[in-house]
Protein backbone atom coordinates (compact mmCIF):
# COMPACT_ATOMS: atom_id res chain seq x y z
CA UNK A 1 -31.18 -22.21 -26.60
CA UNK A 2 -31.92 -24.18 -23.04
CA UNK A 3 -29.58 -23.40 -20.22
CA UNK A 4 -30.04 -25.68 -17.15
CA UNK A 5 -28.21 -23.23 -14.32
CA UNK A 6 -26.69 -25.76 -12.03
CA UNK A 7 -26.48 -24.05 -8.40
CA UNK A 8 -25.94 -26.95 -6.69
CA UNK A 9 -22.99 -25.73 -4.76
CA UNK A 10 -24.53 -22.09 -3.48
CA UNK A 11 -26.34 -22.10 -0.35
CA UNK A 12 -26.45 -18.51 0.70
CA UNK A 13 -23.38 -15.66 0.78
CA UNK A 14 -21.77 -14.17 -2.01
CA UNK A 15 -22.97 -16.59 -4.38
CA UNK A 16 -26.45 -16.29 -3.26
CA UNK A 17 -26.70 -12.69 -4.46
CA UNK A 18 -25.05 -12.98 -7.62
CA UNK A 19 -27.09 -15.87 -8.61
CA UNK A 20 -29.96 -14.02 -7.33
CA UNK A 21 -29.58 -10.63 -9.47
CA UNK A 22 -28.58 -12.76 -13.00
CA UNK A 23 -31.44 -15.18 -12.67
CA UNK A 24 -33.69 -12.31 -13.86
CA UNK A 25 -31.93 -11.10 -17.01
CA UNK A 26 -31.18 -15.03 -18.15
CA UNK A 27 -35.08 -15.74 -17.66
CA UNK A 28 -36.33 -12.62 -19.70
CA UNK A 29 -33.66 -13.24 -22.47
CA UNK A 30 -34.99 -13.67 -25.19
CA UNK A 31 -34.15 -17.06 -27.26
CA UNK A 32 -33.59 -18.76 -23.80
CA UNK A 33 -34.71 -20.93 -22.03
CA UNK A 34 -33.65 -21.70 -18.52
CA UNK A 35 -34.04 -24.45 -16.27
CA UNK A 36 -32.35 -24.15 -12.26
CA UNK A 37 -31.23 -27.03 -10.34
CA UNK A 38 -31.04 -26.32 -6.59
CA UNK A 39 -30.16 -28.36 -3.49
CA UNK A 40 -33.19 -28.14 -1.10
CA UNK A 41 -32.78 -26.48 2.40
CA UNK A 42 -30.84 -23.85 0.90
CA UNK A 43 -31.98 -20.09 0.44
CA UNK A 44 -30.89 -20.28 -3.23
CA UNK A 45 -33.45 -22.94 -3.71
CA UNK A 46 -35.94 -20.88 -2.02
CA UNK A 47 -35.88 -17.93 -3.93
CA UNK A 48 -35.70 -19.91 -6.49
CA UNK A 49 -39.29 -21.71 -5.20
CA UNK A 50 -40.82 -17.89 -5.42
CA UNK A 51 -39.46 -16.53 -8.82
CA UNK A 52 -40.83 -17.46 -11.94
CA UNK A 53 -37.83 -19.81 -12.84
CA UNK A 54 -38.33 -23.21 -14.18
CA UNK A 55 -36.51 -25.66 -11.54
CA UNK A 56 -35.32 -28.72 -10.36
CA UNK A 57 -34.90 -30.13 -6.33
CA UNK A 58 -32.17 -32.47 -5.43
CA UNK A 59 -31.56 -33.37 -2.11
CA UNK A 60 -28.29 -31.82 -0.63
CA UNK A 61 -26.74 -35.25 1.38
CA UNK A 62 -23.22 -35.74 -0.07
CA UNK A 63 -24.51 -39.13 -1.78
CA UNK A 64 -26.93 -37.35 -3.49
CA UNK A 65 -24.22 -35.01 -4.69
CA UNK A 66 -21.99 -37.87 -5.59
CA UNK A 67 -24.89 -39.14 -7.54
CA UNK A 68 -25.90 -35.79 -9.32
CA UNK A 69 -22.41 -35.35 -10.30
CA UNK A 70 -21.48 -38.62 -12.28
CA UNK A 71 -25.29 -39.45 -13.70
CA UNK A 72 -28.06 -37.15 -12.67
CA UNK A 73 -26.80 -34.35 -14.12
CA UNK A 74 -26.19 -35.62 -17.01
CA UNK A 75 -29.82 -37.19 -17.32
CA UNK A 76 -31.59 -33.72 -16.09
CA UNK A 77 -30.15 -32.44 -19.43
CA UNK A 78 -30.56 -35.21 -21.79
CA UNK A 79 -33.98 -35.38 -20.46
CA UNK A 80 -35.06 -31.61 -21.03
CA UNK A 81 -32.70 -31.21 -24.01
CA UNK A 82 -30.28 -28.79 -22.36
CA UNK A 83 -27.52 -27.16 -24.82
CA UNK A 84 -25.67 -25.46 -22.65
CA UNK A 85 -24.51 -25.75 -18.49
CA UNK A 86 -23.82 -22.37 -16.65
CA UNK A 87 -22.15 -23.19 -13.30
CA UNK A 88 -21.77 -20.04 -11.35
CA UNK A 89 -20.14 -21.37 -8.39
CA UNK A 90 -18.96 -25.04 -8.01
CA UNK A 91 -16.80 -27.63 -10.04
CA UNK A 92 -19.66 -28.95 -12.55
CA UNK A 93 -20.38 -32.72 -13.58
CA UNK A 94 -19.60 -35.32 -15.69
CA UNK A 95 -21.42 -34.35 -18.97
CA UNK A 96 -22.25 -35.69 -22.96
CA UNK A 97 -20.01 -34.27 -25.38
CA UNK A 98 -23.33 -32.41 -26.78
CA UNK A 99 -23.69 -30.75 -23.71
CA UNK A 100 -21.41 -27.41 -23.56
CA UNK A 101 -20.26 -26.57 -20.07
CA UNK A 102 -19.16 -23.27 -18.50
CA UNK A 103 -17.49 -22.86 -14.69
CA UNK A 104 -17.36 -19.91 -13.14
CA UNK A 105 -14.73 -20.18 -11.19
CA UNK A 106 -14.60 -18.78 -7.62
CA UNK A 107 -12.36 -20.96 -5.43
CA UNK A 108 -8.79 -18.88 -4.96
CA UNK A 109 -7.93 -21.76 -2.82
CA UNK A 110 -7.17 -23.95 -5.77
CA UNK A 111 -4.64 -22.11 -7.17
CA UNK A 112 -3.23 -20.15 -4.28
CA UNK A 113 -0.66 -22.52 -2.80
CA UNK A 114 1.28 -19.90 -1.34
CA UNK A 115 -1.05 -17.83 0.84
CA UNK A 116 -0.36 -17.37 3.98
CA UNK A 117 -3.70 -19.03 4.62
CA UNK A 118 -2.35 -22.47 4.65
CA UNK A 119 0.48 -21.68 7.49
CA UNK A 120 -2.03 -21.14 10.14
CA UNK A 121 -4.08 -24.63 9.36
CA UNK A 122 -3.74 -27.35 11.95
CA UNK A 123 -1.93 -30.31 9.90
CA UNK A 124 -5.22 -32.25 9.96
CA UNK A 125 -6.98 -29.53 7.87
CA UNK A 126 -4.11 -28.16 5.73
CA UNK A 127 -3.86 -32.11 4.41
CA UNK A 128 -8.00 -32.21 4.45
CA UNK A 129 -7.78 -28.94 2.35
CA UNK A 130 -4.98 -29.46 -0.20
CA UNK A 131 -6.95 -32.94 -1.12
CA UNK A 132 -9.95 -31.01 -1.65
CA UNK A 133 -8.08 -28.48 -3.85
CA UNK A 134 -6.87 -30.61 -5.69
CA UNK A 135 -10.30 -32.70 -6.35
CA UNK A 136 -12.14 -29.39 -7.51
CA UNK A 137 -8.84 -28.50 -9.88
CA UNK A 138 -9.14 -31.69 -11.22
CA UNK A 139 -12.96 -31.69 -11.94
CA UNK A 140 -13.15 -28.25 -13.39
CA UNK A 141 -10.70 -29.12 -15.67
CA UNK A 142 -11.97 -32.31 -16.78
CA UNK A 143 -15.85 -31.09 -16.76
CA UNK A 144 -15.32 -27.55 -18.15
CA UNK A 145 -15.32 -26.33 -21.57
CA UNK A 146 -14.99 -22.78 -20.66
CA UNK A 147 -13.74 -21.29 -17.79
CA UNK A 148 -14.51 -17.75 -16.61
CA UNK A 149 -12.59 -16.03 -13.98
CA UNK A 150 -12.89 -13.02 -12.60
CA UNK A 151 -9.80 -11.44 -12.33
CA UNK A 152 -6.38 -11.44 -14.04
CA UNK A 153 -4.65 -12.66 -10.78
CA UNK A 154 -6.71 -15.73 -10.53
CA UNK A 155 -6.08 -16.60 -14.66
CA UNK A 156 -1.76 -16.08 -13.52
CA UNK A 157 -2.42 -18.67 -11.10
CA UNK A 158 -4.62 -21.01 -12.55
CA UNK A 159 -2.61 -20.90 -16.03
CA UNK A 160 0.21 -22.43 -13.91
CA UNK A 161 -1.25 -25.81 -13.65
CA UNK A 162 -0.55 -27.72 -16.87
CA UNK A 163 -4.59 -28.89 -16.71
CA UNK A 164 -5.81 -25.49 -17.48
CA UNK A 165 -2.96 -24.48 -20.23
CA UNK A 166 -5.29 -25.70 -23.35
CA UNK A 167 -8.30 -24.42 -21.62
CA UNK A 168 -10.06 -22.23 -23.11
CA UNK A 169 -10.30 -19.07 -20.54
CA UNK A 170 -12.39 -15.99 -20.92
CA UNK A 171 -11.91 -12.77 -18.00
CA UNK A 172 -14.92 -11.59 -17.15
CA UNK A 173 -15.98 -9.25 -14.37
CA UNK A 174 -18.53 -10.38 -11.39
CA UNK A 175 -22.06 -9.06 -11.83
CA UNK A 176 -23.18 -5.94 -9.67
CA UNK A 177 -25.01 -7.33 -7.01
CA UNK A 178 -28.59 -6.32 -5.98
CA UNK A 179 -27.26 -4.51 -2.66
CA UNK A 180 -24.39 -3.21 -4.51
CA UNK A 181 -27.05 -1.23 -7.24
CA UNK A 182 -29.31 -0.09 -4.54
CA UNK A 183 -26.41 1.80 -3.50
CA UNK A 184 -25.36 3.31 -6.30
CA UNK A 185 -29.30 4.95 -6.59
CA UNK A 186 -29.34 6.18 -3.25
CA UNK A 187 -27.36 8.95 -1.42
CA UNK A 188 -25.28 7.07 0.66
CA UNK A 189 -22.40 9.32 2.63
CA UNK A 190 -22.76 9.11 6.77
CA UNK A 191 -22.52 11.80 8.45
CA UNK A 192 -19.37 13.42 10.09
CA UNK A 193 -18.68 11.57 13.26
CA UNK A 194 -17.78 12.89 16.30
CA UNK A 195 -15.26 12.50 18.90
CA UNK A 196 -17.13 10.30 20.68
CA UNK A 197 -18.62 8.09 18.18
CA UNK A 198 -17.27 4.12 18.02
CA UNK A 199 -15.27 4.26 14.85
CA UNK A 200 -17.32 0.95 13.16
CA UNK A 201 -15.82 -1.50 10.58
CA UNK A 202 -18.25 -3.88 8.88
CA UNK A 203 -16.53 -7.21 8.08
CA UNK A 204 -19.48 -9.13 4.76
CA UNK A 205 -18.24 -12.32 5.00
CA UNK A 206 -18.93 -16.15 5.88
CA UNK A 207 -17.41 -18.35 8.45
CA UNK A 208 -14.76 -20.32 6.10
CA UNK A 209 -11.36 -20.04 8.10
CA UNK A 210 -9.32 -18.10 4.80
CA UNK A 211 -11.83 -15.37 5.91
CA UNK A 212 -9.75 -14.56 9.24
CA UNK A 213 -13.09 -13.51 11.16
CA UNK A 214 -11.06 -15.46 14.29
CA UNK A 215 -8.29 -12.52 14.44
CA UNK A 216 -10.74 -10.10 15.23
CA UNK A 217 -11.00 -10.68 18.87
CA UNK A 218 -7.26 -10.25 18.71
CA UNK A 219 -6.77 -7.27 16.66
CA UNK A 220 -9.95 -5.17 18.55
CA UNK A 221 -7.92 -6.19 22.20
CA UNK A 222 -4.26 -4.56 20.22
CA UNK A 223 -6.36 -1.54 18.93
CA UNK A 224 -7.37 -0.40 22.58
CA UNK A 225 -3.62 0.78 23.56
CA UNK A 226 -5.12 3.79 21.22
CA UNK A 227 -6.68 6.75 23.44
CA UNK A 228 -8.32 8.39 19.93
CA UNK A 229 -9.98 5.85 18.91
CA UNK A 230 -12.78 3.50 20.11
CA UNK A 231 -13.56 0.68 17.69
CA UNK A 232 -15.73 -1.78 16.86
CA UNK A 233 -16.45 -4.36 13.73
CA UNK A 234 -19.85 -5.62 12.51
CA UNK A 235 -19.38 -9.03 10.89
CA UNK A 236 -22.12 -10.94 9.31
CA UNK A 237 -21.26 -14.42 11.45
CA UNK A 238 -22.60 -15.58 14.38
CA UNK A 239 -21.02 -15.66 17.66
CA UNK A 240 -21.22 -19.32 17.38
CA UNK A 241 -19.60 -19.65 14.30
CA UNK A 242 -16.77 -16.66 15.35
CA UNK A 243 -15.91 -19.35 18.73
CA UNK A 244 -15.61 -22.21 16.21
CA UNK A 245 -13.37 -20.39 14.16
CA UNK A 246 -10.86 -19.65 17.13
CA UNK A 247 -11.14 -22.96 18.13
CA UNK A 248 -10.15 -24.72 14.92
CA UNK A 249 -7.07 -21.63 14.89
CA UNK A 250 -6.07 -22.83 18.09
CA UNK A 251 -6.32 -18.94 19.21
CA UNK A 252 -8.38 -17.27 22.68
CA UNK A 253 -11.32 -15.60 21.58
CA UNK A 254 -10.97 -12.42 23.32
CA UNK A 255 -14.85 -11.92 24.28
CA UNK A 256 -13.91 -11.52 27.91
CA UNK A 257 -11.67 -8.49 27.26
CA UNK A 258 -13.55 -6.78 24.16
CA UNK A 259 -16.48 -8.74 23.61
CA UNK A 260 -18.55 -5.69 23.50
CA UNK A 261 -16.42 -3.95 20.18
CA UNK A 262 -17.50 -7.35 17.89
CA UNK A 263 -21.41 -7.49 16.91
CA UNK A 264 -22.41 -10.99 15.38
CA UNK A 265 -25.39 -10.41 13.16
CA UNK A 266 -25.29 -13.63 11.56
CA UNK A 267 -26.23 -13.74 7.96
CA UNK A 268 -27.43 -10.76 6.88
CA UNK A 269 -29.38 -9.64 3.59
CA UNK A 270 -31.22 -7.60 1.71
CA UNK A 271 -32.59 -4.41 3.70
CA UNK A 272 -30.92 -5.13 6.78
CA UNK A 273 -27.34 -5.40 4.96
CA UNK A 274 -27.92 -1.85 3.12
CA UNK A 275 -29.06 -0.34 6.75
CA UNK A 276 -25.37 -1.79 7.85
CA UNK A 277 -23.39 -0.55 4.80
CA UNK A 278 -25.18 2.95 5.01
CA UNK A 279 -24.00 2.92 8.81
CA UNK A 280 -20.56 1.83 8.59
CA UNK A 281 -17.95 4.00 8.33
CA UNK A 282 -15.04 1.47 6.72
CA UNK A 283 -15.99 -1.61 4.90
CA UNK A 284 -13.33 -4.57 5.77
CA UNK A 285 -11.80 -7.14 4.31
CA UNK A 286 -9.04 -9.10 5.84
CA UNK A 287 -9.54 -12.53 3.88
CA UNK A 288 -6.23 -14.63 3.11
CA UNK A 289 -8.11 -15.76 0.14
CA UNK A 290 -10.66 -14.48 -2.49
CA UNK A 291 -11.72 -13.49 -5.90
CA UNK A 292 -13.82 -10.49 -5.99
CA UNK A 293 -15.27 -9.94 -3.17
CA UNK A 294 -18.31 -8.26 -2.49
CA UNK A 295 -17.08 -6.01 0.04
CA UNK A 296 -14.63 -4.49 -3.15
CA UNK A 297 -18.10 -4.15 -5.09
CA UNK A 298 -20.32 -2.84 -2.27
CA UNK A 299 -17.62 -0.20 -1.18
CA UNK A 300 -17.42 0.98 -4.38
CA UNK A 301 -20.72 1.47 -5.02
CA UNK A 302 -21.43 3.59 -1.91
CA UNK A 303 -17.73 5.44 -1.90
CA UNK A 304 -16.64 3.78 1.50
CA UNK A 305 -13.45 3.67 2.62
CA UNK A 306 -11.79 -0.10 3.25
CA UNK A 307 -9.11 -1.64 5.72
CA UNK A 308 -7.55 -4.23 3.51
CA UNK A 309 -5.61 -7.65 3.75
CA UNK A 310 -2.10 -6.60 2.01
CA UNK A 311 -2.42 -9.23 -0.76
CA UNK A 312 -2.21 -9.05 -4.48
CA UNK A 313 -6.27 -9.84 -5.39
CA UNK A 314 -7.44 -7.09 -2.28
CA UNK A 315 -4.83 -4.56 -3.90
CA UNK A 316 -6.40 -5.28 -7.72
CA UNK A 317 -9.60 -5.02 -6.51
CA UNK A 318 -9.83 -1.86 -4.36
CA UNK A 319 -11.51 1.37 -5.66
CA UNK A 320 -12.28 3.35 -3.11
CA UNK A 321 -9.62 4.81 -1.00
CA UNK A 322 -8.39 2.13 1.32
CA UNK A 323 -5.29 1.06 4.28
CA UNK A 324 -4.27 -2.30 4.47
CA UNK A 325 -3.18 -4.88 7.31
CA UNK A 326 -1.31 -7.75 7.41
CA UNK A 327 -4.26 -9.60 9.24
CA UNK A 328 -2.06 -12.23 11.29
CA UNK A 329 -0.43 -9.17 12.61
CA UNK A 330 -2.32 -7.18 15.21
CA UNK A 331 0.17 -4.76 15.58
CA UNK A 332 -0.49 -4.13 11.90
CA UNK A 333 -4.15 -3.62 12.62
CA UNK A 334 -3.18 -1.30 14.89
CA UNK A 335 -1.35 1.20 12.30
CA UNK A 336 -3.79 1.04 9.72
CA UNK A 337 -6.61 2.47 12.23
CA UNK A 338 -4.05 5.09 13.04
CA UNK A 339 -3.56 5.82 9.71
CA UNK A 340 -7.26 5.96 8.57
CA UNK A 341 -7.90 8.52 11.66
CA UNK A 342 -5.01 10.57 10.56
CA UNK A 343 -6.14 10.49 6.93
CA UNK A 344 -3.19 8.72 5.64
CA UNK A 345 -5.54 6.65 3.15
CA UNK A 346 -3.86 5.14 -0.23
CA UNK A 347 -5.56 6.10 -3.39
CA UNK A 348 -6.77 2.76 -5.55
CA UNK A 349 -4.07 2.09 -8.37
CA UNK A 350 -6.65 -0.16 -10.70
CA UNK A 351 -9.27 1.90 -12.27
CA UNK A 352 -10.80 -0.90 -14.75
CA UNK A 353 -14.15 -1.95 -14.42
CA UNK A 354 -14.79 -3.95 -11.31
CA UNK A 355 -18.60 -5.62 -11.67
CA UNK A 356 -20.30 -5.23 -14.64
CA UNK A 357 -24.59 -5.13 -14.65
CA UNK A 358 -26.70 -8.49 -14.46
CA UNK A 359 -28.14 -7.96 -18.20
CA UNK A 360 -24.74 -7.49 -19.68
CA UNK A 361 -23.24 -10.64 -18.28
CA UNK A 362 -25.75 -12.60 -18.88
CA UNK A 363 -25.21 -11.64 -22.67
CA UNK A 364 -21.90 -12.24 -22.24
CA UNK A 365 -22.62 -15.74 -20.90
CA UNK A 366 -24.69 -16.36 -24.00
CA UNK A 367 -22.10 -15.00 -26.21
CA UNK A 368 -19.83 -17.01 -25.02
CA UNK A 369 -21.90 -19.85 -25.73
CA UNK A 370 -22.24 -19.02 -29.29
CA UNK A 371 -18.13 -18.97 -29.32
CA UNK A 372 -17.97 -22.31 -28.50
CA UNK A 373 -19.75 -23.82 -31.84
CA UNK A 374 -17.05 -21.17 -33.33
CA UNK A 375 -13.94 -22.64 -31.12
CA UNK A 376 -13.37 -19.12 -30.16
CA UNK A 377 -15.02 -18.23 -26.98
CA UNK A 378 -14.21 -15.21 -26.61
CA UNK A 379 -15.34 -14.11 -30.08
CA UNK A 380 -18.65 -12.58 -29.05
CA UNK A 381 -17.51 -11.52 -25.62
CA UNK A 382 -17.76 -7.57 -25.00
């Protein structure tokens, strides 16, 4: 079986590690053979350049990816015989009817048109972002065979749109993560800390504006009316990025009054990420839209605590014990540090499997493939 794994779309975040930790198992597998298409410049593409994956290099300029998607694609697999298309992240490309094609799909934003996300757009973007939605909707359901979601809130929404009705759709769990199983081996509880210890929230996240990263400045210059407690958040953006943010939000950025409670690291990875995780002492997540996030993945697998958006995919996805914000609210912010302080944490009320290990969705992947020829997808799917 040949599998060309088209991660054309991932340049680094989220993406980049799960790609990253099932490249492995789909290599070694045996009775497949894989062949990676990567956009140049990208970190994907260079870990990709040091593994011993078979691979492709396509230049990442959006005519190139106009290009890729309604021909080159399609001749990369005719050309090397490919049977089936895995797209982890992305909306896939115009393909022979020979040539099975699965999406992953892991953009909330096209089927979330009632998050509070799109309220706090300027006009100029909301328009710019409901065009886009609806140009990745459209592709994935044209280009897709099989779609696999993550999570049963995603498959409510996305059933809604008559496109995706006669799809066929299998649920399937993320993979755990590379970062995520190095904490699950190791000891990873902080110790106690004391009175006059900076309580610190680490924020994993990117610089997309659903991800909130420009309230922080607000909700950090609310929290200091509190004499118990001196906070600060770790998020994985630059201060750069954090400014640019605010600036498309419309909003002040706060450095001037509580610049020193927010530390930018920038993108942050492998070593350096579990040296942050190990340190924090709540793992955050205050995004108006996601699927599973890694943050749900990472906290579980070190027993963290989390400060939550309140919305219906962060309440699904929590297991540890967690309080939740509305994050447009500061005040709201506010009460859910109070609460953490005074213990007043919520227990999770999902206990299903969250991730699930590289090797077994990579079966699953292959499984699924095998459904297809069956017209039953889900047939072989554990």
């Amino acid at each position: 079986m040949r599998i060309l794994l088209d991660l054309t779309s991932i340049a680094g975040g989220g993406g980049l590690e799960q790609c990253k930790s099932l490249l492995g198992p789909l290599i070694s597998m045996e009775g497949v053979d894989v062949l990676c298409v990567a956009r140049t410049g990208t970190a994907i593409h260079d870990y990709i350049v040091g593994s011993e994956a078979k691979y492709v290099s396509v230049s990442g300029d959006w005519l190139t990816r106009a290009w890729m998607y309604f021909y080159r694609m399609s001749h990369i697999c005719h050309a090397h015989n490919i049977d089936i298309v895995y797209v982890p992240f992305g909306i896939g490309s115009r393909q022979s009817r020979s040539t099975i094609q699965i999406i992953n799909v892991a953009y909330p934003i096209i089927c979330y048109p009632d998050s509070p996300f799109w309220s706090y757009l300027p006009f100029w973007l909301r328009v710019k972002n409901r065009f886009k939605s609806f140009v990745r909707r459209l592709s994935i359901a044209l280009n897709a065979d099989v779609v696999i979601l993550e999570s049963a809130v995603m498959a409510e929404r996305l059933a809604s749109y008559p496109a995706f009705r006669r799809k066929k759709i299998v649920l399937m769990p993320p993979l755990i993560g590379q970062v995520a199983s190095r904490l699950k081996e190791e000891s990873n509880a902080r110790a106690s800390r004391s009175a006059s210890e900076r309580l610190r929230l680490l924020y994993i996240t990117g610089a997309s504006q659903h991800k909130n990263i420009w309230r922080l400045g607000e909700m950090l210059q609310a929290v200091r009316s509190l004499s118990n407690a001196d906070v600060e958040v770790v998020v994985t953006v630059s201060q750069q990025e954090y400014l640019r943010c605010c600036k498309t939000a419309g909003i002040r950025s706060h450095l001037d009054e509580c610049g020193d409670r927010i530390v930018f690291l920038g993108a942050t990875h492998g070593e350096e990420l579990l040296r942050e995780i190990k340190g924090a002492d709540i793992i955050m997540n205050i995004s108006d839209l996601e699927s599973i996030s890694n943050n749900f993945i990472e906290a579980e697998a070190c027993r963290k605590p989390m400060l939550i958006a309140e919305r219906d995919f962060a309440l699904s996805s929590v297991r540890t014990s967690y309080v939740t914000c509305e994050p447009h609210d500061p005040v709201s912010f506010v009460k859910a540090i109070e609460a953490y302080l005074a213990g007043n944490v919520e227990a999770p009320s999902c206990s299903g499997e969250l991730a699930i290990p590289a090797i077994v969705r990579a079966n699953n992947i292959k499984e699924i493939f095998q459904g297809v020829g069956s017209n039953n997808p889900s047939a072989h799917w554990k």
